[in-house]
Each structure stands twice: as structure tokens, then as C-alpha cells.
N, C-alpha and C. Protein backbone atom coordinates (compact mmCIF):
# COMPACT_ATOMS: atom_id res chain seq x y z
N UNK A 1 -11.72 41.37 10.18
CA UNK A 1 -12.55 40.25 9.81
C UNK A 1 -13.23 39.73 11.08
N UNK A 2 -14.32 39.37 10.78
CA UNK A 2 -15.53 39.46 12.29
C UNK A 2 -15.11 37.88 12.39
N UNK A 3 -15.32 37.48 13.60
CA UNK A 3 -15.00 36.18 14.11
C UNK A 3 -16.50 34.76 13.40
N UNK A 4 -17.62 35.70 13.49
CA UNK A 4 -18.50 34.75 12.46
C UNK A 4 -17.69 34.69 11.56
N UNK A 5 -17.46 35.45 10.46
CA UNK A 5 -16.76 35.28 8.88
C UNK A 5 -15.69 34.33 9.29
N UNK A 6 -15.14 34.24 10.02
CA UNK A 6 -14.15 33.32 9.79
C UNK A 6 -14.57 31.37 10.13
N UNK A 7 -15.35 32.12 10.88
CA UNK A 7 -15.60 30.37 11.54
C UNK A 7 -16.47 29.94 9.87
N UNK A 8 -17.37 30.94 9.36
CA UNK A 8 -18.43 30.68 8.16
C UNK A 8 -17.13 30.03 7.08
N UNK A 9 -15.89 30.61 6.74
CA UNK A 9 -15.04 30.40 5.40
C UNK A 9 -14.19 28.78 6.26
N UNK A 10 -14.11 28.77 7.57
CA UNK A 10 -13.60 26.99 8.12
C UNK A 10 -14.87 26.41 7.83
N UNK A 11 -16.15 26.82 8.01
CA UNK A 11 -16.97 25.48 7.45
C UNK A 11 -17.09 25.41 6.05
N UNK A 12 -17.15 26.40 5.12
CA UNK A 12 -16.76 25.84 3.65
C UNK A 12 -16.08 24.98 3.33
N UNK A 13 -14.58 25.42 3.90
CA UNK A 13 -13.41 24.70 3.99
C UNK A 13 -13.71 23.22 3.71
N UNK A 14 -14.39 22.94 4.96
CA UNK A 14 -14.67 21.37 5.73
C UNK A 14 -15.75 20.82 4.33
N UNK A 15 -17.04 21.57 4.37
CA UNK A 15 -18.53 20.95 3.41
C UNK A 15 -17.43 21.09 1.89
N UNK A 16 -16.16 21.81 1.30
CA UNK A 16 -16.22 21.54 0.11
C UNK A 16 -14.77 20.44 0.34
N UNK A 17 -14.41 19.92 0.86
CA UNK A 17 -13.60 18.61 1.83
C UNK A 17 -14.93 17.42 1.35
N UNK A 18 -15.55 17.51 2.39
CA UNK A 18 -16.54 16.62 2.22
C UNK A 18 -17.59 15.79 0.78
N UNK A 19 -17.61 17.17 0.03
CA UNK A 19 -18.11 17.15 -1.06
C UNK A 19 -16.98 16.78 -2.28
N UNK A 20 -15.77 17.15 -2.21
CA UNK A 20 -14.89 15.84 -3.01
C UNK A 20 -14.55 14.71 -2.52
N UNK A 21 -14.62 14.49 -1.36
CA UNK A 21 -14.49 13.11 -1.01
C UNK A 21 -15.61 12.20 -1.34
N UNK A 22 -17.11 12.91 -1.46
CA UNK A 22 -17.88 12.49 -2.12
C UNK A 22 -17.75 11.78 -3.60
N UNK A 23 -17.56 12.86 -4.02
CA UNK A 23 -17.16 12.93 -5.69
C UNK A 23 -16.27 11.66 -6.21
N UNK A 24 -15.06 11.47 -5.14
CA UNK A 24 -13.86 11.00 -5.24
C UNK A 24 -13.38 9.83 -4.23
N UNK A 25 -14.48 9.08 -3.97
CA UNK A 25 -14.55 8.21 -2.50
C UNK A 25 -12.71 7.61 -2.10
N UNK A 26 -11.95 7.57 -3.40
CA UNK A 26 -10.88 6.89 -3.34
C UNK A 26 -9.59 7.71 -2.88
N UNK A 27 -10.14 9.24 -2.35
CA UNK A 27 -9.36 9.75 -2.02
C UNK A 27 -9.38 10.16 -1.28
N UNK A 28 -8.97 10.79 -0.50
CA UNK A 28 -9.18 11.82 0.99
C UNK A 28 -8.55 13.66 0.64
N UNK A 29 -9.38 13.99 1.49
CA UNK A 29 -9.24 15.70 1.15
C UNK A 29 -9.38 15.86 2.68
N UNK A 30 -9.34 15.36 3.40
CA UNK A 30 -9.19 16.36 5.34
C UNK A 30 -8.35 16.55 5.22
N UNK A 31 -8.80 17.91 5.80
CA UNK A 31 -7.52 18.83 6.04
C UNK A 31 -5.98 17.98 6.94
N UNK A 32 -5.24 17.84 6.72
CA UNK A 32 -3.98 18.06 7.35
C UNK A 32 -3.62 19.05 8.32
N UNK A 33 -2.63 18.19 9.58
CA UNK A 33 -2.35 18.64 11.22
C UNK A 33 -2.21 19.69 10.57
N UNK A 34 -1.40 20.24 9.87
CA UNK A 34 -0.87 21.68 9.69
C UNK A 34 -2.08 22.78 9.57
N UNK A 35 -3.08 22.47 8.69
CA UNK A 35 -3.97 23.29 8.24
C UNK A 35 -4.78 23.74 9.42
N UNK A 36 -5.24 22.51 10.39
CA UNK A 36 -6.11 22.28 11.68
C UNK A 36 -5.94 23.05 12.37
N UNK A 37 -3.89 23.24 12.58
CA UNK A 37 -3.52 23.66 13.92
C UNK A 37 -3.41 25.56 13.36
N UNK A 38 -3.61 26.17 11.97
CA UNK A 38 -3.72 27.07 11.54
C UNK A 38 -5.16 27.30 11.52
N UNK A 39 -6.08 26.67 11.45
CA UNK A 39 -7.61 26.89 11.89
C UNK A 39 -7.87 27.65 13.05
N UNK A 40 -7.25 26.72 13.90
CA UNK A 40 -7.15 26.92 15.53
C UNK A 40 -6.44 28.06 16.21
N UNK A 41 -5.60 28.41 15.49
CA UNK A 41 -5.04 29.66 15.70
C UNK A 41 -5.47 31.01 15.38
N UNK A 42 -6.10 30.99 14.12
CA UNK A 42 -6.66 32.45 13.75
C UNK A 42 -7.95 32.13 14.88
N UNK A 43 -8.62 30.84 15.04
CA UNK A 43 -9.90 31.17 15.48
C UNK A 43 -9.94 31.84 17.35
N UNK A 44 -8.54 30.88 17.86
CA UNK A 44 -7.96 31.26 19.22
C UNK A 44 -7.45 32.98 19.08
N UNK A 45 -7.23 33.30 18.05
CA UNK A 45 -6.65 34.67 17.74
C UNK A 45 -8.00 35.69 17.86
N UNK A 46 -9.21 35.89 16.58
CA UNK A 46 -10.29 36.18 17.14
C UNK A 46 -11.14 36.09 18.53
N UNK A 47 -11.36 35.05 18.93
CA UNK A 47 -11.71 34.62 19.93
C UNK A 47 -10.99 35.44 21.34
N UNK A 48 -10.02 35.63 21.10
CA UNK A 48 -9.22 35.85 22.49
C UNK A 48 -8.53 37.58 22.40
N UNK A 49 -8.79 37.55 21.17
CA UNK A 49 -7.92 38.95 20.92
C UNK A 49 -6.25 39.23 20.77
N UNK A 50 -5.69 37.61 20.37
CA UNK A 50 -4.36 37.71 20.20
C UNK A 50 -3.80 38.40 19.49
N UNK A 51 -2.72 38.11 19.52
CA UNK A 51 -1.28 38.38 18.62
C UNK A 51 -0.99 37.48 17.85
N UNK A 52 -0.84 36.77 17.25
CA UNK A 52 -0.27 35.54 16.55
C UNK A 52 1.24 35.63 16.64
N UNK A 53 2.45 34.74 16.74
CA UNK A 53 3.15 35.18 16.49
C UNK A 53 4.16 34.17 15.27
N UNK A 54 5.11 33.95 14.98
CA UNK A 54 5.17 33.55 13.35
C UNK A 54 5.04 32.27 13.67
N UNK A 55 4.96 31.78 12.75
CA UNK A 55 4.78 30.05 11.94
C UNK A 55 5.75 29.45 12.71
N UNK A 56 5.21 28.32 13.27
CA UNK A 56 6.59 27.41 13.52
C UNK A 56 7.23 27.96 15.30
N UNK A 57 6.36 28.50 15.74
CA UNK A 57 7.49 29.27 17.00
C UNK A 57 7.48 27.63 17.75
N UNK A 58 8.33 27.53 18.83
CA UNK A 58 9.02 26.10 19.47
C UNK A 58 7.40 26.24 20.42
N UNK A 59 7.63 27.27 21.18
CA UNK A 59 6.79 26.39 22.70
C UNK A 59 5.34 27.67 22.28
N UNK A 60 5.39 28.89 22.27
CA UNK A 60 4.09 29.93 22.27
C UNK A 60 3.61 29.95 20.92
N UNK A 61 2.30 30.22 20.95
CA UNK A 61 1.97 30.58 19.16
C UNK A 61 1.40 31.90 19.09
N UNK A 62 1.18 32.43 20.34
CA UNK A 62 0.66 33.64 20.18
C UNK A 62 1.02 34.88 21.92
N UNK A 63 0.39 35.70 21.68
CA UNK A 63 0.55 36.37 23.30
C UNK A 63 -1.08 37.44 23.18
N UNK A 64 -0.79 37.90 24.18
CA UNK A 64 -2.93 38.82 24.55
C UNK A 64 -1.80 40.19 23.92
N UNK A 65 -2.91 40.94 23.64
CA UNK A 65 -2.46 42.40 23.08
C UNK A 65 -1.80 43.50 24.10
N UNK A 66 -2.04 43.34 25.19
CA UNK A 66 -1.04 43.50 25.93
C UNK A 66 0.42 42.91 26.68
N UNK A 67 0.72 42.11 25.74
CA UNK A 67 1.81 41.54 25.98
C UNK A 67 2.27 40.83 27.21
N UNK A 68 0.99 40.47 28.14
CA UNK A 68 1.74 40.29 29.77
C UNK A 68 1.43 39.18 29.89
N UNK A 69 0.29 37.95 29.27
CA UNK A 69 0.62 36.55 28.44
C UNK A 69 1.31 35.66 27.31
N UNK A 70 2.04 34.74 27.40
CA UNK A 70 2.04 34.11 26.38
C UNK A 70 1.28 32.83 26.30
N UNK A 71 0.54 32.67 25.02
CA UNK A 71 -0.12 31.91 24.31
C UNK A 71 0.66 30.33 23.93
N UNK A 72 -0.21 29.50 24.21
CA UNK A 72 0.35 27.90 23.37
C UNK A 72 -0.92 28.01 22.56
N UNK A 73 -1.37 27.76 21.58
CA UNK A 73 -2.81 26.99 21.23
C UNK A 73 -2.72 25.56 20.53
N UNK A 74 -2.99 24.62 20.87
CA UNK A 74 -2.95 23.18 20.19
C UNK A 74 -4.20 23.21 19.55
N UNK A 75 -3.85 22.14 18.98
CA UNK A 75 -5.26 21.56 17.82
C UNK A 75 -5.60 20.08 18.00
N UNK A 76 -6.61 19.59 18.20
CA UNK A 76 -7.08 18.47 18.37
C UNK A 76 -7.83 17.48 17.78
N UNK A 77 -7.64 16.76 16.70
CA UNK A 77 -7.97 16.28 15.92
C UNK A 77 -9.21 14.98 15.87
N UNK A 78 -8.72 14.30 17.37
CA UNK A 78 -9.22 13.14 18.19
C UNK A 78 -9.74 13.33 19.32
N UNK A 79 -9.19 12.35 20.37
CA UNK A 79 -9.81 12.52 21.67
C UNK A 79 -8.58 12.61 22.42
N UNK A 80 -7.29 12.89 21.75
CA UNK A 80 -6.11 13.70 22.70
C UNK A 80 -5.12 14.29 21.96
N UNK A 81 -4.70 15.30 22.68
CA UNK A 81 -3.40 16.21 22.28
C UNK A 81 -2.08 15.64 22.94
N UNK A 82 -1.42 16.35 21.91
CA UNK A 82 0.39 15.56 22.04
C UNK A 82 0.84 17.04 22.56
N UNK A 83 1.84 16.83 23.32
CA UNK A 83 2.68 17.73 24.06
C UNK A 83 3.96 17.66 23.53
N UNK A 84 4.52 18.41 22.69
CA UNK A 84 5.71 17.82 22.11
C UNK A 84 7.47 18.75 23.06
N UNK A 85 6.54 19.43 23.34
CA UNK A 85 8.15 20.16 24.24
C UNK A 85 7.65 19.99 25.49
N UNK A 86 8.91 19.71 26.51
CA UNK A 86 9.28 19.92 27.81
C UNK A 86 8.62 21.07 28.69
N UNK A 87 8.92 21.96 27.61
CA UNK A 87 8.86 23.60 27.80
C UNK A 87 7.77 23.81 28.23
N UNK A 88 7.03 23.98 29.13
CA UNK A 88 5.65 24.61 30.01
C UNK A 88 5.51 25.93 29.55
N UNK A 89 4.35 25.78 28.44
CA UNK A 89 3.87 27.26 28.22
C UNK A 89 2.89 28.09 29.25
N UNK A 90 3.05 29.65 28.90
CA UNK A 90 2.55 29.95 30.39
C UNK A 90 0.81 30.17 30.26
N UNK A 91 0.26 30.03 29.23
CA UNK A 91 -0.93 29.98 28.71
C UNK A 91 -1.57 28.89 27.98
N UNK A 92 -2.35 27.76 28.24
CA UNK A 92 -2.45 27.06 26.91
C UNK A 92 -4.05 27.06 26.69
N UNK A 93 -4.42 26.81 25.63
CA UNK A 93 -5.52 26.79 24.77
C UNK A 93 -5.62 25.71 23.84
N UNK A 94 -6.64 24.62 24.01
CA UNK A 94 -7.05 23.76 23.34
C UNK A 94 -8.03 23.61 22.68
N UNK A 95 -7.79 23.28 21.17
CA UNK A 95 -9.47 23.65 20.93
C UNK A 95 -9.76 21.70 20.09
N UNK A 96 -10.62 21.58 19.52
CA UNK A 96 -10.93 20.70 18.62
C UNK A 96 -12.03 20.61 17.34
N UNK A 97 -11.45 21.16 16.35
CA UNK A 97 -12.74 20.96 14.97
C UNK A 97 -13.17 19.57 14.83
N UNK A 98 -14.84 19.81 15.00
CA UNK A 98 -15.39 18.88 14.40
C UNK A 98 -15.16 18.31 12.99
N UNK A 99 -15.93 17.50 12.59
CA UNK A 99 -15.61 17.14 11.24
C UNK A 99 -15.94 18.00 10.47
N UNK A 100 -16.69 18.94 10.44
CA UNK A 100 -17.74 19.87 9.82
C UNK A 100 -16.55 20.93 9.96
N UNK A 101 -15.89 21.62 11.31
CA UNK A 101 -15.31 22.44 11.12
C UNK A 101 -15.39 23.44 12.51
N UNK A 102 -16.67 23.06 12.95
CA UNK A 102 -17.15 23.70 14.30
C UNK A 102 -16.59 23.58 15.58
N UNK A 103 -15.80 24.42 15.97
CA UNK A 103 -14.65 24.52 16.68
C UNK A 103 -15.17 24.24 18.28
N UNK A 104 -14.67 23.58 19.17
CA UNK A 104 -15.03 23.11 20.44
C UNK A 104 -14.15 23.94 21.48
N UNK A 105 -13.80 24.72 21.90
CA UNK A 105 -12.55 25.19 23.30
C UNK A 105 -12.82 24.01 24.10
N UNK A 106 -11.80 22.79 24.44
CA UNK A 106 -11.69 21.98 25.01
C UNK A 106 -10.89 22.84 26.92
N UNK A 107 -9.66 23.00 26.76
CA UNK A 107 -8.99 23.59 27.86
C UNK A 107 -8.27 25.29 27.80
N UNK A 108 -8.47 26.19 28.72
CA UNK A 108 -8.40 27.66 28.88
C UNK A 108 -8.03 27.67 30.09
N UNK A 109 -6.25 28.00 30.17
CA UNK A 109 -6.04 27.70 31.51
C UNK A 109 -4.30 28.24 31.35
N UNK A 110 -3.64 28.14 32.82
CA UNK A 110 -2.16 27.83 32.56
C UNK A 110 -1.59 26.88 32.39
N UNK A 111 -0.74 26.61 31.41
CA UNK A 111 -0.24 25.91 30.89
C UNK A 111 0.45 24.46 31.53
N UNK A 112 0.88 24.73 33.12
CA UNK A 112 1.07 24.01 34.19
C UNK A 112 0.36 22.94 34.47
N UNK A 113 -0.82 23.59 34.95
CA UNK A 113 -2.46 22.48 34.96
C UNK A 113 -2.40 21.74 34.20
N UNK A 114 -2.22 21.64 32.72
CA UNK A 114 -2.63 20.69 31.82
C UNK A 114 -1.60 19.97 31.56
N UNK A 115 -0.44 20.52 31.26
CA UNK A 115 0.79 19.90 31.54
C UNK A 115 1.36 18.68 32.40
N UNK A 116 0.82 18.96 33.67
CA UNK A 116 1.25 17.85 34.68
C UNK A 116 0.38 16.72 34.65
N UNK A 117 -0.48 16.68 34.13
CA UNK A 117 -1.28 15.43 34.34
C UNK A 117 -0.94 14.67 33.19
N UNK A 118 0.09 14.59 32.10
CA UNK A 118 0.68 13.28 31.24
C UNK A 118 1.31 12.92 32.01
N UNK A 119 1.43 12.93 32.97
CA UNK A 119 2.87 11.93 33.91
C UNK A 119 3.75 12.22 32.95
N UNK A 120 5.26 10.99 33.55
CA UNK A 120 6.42 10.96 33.76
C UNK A 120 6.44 11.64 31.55
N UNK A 121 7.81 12.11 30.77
CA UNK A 121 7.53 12.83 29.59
C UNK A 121 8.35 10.90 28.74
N UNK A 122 8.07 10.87 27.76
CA UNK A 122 8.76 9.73 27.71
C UNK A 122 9.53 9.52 26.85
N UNK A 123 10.56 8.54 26.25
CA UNK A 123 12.27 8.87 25.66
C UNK A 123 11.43 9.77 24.27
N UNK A 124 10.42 9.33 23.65
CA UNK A 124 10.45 10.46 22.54
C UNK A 124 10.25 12.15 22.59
N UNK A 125 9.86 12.51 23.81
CA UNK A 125 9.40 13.61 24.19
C UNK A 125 8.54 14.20 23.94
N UNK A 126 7.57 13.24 23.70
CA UNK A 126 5.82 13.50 23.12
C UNK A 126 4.92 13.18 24.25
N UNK A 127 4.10 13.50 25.10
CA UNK A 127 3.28 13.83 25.96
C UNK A 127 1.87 13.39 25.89
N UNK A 128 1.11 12.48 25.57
CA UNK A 128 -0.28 12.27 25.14
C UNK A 128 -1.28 12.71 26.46
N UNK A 129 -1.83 13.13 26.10
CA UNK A 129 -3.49 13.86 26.97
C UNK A 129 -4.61 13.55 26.43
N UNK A 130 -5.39 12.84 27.49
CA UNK A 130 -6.93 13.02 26.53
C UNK A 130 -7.62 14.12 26.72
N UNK A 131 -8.49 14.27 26.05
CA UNK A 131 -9.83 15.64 26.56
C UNK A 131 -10.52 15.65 26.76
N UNK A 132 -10.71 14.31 27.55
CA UNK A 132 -11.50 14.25 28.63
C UNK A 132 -10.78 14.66 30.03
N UNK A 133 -9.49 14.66 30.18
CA UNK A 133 -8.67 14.50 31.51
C UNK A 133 -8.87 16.39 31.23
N UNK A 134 -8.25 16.74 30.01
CA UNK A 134 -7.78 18.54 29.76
C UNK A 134 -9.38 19.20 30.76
N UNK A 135 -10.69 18.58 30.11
CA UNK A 135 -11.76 19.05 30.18
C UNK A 135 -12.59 18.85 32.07
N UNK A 136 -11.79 18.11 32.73
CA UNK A 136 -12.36 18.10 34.12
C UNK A 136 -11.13 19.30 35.11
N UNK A 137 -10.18 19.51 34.40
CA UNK A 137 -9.16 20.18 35.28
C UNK A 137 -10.33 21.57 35.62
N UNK A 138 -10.46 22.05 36.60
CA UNK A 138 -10.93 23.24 37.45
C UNK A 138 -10.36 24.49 37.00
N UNK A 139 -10.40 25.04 36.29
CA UNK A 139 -9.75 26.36 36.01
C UNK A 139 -10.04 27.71 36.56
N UNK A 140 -9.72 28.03 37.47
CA UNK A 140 -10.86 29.68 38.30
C UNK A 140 -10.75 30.74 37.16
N UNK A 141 -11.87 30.89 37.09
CA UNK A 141 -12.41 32.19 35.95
C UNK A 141 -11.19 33.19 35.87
N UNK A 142 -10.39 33.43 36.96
CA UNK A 142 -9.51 34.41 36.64
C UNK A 142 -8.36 33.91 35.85
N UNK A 143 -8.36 33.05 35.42
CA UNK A 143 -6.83 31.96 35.16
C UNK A 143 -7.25 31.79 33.86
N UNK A 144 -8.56 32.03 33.61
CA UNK A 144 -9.06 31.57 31.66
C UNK A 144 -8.67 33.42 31.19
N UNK A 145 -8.53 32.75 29.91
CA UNK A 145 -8.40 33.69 28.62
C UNK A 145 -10.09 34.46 28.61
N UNK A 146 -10.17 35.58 28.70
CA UNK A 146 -11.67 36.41 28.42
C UNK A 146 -11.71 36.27 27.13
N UNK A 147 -13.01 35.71 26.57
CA UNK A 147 -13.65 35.83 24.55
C UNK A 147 -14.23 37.46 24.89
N UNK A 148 -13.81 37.96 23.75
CA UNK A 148 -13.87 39.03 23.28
C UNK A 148 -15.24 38.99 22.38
N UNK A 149 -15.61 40.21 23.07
CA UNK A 149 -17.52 39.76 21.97
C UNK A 149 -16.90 41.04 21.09
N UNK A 150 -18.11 40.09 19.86
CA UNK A 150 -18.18 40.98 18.51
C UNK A 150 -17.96 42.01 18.26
């Protein structure tokens, strides 16, 4: 499945979202964290040429097809991501869907970099970042994930 087709069936997704909330002003149809952070993954998966690896893993969600990275990919809903483990992944990838569905790569980097700048972790062990802070970190071209063309 070509990486257009997929981004084309997330904006359906989003315009037929939009179009019952129309219909239905008293209700809401956005997608849910779960669905977002499964958006973000097949699209980080195309995009990068991953692996996925199952539902639910603690700290990686994916690794490169040669196995000599592992993958975090978060999803970003707002204007920051939550860090919920300790655990320093050795790859991370941030992305953020617009409302529409149109996917942004916010941060492409090691996992370290982005990591250290929530300061001290705090008693809940949730981590807040904005993306604006993810989006000025310096990343040297060799340290990003290569997009894989069509």
C-alpha cells in the first residue's frame, strides 16, 4: 500500500469525522488517542520503512528493516507530547495530525535529545514537552530517520 493511499484513507477518516459532527453538532466523532497514535504509526511505518512491532509494546513501537534501530513514534494531538516511561528510547519520532488528518513530522532524532529537555520526571511519571521546544532541538542529518520515496 503506497504511502499516498494511506495518508488519502486518514483524510477520509478525518472529512467523514467532520461531516457527522456536522450532522450531529451534539456529539463528537474525533478520533480518540488510540486511533491518532495508530495513524501515526502506519504513517511513521511507510514513511520510514519500518517494522511495526505489536500493539501496546512499553517503550519502542517499531524498529528500521534492518534491525540496528529501535523506533518510539508518539502522536500529538496539541502543542505537546507526554513521555510516559523513564525508559529512553533509542529512536524517537514525533508526528502531529492536523484536524483534517495531514500529518506534520514534528521531531526525527535520538531519543536522548528530546528526552532531556522535560526536566526533572515527576511523582506521576508523565513527562510533558511542547513542540515547539521538540522542533528547535538540532538534529545532524545523520541522526534523522531517511523517508523512503515512493
Amino acid at each position: 500500500m503506497s504511502k499516498q493511499h494511506v495518508g488519502e484513507l486518514i483524510c477520509r477518516y478525518y472529512s467523514l469525522t467532520a461531516e457527522l459532527e456536522r450532522l450531529f453538532p451534539k456529539r463528537s466523532f474525533t478520533p480518540a488517542s488510540h486511533v491518532i497514535e495508530s495513524f501515526c504509526e502506519i504513517l511513521a511505518a511507510n514513511d520510514f520503512d519500518l517494522e511495526l512491532l505489536p500493539a501496546s509494546s512499553k517503550v519502542h513501537n517499531a524498529r528500521t528493516r534492518d534491525k540496528a534501530k529501535l523506533v518510539q513514534i508518539k502522536a500529538a494531538q496539541a502543542d505537546s507530547v507526554v513521555f510516559r516511561s523513564d525508559q529512553v528510547p533509542d529512536h524517537l519520532l514525533v508526528m502531529r495530525l492536523s484536524d483534517e488528518g495531514v500529518p506534520e513530522w514534528i521531531y526525527n532524532g535520538p531519543g536522548l535529545l528530546a528526552y532531556e529537555k522535560p526536566g526533572r520526571q515527576p511523582a506521576n511519571g508523565q513527562r510533558t514537552v511542547r513542540l515547539s521546544t521538540l522542533r528547535k532541538i538540532q538534529v545532524p542529518e545523520q541522526d534523522r530517520l531517511q523517508s523512503v520515496a515512493e
